[in-house]
N, C-alpha and C. Protein backbone atom coordinates (compact mmCIF):
# COMPACT_ATOMS: atom_id res chain seq x y z
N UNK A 1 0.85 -1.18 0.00
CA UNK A 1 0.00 0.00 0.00
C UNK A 1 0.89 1.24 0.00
N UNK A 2 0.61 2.54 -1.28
CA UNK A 2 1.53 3.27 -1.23
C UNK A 2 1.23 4.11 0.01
N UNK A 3 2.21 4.96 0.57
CA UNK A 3 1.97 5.60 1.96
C UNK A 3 1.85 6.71 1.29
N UNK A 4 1.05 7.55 2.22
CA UNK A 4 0.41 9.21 1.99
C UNK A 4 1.40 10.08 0.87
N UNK A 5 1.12 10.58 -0.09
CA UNK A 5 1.88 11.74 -1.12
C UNK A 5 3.18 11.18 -1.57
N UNK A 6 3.06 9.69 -1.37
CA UNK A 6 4.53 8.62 -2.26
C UNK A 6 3.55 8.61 -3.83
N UNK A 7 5.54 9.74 -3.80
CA UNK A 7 5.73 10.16 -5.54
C UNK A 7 6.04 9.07 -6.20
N UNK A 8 5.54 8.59 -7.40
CA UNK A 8 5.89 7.19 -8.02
C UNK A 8 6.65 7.85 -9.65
N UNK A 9 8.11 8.01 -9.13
CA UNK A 9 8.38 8.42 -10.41
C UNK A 9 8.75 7.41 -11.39
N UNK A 10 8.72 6.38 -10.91
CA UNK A 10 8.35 4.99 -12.26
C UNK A 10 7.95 5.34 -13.88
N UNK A 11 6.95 6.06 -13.36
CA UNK A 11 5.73 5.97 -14.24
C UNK A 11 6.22 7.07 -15.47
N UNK A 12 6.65 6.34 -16.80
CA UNK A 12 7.43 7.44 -17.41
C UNK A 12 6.40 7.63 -18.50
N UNK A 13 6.85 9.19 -19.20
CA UNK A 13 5.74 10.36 -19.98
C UNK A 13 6.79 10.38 -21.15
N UNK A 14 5.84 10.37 -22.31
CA UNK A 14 6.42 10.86 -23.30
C UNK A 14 8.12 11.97 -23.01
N UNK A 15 6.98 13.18 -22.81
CA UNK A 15 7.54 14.58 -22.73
C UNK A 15 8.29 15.13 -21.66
N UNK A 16 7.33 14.77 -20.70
CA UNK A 16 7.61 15.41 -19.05
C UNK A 16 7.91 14.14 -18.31
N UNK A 17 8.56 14.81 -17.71
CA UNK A 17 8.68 13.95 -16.06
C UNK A 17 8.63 15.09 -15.16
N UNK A 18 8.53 14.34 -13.57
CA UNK A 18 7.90 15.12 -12.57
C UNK A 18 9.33 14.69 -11.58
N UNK A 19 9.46 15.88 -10.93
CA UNK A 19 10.74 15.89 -9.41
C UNK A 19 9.86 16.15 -8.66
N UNK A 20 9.81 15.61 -7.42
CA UNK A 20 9.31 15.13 -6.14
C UNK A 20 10.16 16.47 -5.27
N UNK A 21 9.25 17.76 -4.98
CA UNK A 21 10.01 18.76 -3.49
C UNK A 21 9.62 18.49 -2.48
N UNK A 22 10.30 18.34 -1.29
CA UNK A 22 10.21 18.23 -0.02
C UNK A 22 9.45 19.26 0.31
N UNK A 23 8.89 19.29 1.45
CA UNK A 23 7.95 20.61 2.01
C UNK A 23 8.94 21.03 2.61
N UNK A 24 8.49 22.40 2.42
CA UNK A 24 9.45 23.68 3.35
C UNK A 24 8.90 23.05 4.91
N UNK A 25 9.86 23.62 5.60
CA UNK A 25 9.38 24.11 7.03
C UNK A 25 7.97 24.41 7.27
N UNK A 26 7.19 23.69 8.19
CA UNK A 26 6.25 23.79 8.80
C UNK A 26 5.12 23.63 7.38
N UNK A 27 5.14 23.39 6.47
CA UNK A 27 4.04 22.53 5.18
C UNK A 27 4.73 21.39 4.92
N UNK A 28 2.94 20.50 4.90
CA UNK A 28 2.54 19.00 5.50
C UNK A 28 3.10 18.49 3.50
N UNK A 29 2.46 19.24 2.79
CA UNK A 29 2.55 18.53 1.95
C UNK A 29 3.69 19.17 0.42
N UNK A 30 3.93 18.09 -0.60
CA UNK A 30 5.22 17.43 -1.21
C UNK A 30 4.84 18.69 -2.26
N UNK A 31 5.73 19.21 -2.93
CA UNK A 31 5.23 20.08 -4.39
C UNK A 31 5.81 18.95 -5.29
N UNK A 32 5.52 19.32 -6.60
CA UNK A 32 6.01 18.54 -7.77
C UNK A 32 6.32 19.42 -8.80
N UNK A 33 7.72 19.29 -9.19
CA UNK A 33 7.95 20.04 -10.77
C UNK A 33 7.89 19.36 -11.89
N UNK A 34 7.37 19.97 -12.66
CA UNK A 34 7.28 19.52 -14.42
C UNK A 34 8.37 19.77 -15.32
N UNK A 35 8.82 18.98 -15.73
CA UNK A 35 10.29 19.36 -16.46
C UNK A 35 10.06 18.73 -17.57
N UNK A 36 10.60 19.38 -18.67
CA UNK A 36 10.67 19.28 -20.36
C UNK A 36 11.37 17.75 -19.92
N UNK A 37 11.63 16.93 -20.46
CA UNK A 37 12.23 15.61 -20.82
C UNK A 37 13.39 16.25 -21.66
N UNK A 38 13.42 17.04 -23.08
CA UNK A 38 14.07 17.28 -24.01
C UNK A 38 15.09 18.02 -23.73
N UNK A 39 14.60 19.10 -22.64
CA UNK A 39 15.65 20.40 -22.47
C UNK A 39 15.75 20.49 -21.95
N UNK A 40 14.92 19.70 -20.41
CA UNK A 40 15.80 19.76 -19.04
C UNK A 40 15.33 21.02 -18.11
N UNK A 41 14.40 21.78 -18.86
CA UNK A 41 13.47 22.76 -18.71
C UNK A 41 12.25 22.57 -17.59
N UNK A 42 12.35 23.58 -16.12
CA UNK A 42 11.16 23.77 -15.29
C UNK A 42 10.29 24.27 -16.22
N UNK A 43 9.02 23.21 -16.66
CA UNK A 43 7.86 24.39 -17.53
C UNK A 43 6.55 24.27 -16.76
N UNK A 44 6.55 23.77 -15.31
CA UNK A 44 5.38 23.92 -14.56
C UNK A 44 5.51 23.46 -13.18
N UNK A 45 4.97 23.47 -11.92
CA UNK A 45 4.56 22.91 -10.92
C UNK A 45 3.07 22.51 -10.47
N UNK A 46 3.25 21.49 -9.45
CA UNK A 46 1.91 21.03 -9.05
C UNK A 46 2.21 21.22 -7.66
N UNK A 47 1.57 21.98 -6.96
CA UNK A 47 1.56 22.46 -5.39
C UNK A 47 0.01 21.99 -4.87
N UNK A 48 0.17 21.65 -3.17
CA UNK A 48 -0.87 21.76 -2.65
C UNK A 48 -1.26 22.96 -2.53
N UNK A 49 -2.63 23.24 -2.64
CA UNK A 49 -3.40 25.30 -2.03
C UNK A 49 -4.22 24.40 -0.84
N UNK A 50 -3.97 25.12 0.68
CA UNK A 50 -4.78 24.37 1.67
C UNK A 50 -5.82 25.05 1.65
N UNK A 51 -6.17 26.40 0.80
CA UNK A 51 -7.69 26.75 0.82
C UNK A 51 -8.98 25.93 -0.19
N UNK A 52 -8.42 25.64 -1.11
CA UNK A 52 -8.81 24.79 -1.93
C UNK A 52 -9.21 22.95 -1.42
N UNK A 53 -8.17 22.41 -0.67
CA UNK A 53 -8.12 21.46 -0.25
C UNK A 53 -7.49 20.15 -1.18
N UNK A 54 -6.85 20.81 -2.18
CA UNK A 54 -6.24 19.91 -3.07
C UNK A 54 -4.70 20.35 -3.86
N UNK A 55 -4.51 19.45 -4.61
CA UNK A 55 -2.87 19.80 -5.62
C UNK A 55 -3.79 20.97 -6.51
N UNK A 56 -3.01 21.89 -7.25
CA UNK A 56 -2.82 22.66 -8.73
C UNK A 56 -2.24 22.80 -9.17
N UNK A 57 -2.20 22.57 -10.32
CA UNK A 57 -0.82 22.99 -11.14
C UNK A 57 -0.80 24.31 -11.57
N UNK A 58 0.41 24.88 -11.49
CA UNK A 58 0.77 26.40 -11.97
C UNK A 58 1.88 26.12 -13.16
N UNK A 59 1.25 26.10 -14.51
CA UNK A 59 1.86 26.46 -15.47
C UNK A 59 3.30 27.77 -15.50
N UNK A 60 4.38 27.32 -15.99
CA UNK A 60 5.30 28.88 -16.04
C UNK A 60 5.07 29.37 -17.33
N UNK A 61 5.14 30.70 -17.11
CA UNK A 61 4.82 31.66 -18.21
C UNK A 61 5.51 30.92 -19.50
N UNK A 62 4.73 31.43 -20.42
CA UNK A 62 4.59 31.66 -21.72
C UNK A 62 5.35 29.93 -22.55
N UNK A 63 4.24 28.92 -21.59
CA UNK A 63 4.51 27.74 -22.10
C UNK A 63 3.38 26.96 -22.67
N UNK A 64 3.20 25.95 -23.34
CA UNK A 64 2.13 25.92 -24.23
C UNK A 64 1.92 24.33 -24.26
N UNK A 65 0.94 23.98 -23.92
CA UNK A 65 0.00 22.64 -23.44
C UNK A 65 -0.77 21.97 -24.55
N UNK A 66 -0.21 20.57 -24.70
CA UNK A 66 -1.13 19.95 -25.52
C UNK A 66 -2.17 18.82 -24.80
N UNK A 67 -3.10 18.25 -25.20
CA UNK A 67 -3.98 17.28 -24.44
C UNK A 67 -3.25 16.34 -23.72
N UNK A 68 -2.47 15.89 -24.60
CA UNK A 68 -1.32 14.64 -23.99
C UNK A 68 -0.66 15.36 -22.83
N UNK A 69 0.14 16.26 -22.81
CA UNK A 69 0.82 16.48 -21.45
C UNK A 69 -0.21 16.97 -20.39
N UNK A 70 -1.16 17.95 -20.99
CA UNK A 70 -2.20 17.88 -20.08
C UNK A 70 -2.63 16.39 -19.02
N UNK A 71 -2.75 15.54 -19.90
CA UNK A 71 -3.26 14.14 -19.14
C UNK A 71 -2.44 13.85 -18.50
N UNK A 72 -0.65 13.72 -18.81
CA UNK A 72 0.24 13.63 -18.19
C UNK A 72 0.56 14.03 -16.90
N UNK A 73 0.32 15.29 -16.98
CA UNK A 73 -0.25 16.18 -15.64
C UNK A 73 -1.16 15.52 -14.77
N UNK A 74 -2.21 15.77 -15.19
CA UNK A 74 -3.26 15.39 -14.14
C UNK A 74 -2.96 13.63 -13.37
N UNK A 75 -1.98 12.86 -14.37
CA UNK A 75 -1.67 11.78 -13.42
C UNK A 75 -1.08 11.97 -12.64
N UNK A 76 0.18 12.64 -12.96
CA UNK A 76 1.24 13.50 -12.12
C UNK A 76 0.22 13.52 -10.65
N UNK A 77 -0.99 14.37 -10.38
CA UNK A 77 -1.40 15.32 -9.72
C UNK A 77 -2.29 13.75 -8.99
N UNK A 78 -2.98 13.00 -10.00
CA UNK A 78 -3.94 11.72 -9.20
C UNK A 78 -2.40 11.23 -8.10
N UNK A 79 -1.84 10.33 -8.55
CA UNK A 79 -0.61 9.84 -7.92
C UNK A 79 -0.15 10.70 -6.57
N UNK A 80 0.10 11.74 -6.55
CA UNK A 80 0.10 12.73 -5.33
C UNK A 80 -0.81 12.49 -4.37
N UNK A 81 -1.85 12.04 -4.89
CA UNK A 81 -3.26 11.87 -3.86
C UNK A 81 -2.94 11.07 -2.91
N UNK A 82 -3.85 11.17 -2.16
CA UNK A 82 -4.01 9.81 -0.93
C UNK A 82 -4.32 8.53 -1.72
């Protein structure tokens, strides 16, 4: 049974892969970066918002999303879950 916010970076993407951040000081939960595969490039994160009560991803400026990495993402973001 995976234990609480175990990052499974196994699970490989075309395009992206995801790095696993430790929480700062005093936050419970893990961030995740999105990195180009090709260029080695930060082109997004997936953070917990505790007002929300879930992960989001924050796209970095002036980067551009197709359906596929989209989906890519959102596994990224299921997997994070409980």
């Amino acid at each position: 049974m995976p234990l609480p916010y175990e990052h499974t970076p196994d699970k490989e993407y075309q395009f992206i892969r995801s790095e696993r951040v430790e929480p700062a000081k005093g936050n419970k939960m893990p961030s995740f970066l999105i990195i180009n595969k090709r260029a080695g490039d930060i082109i997004g994160a997936i953070a917990y918002q505790p007002g929300w009560r879930q992960f989001v991803f924050l796209p970095a400026d002036n980067t551009e999303w197709s359906t596929g990495c989209l989906r890519d993402v959102l596994d990224v973001m299921d997997r994070a879950k409980l």
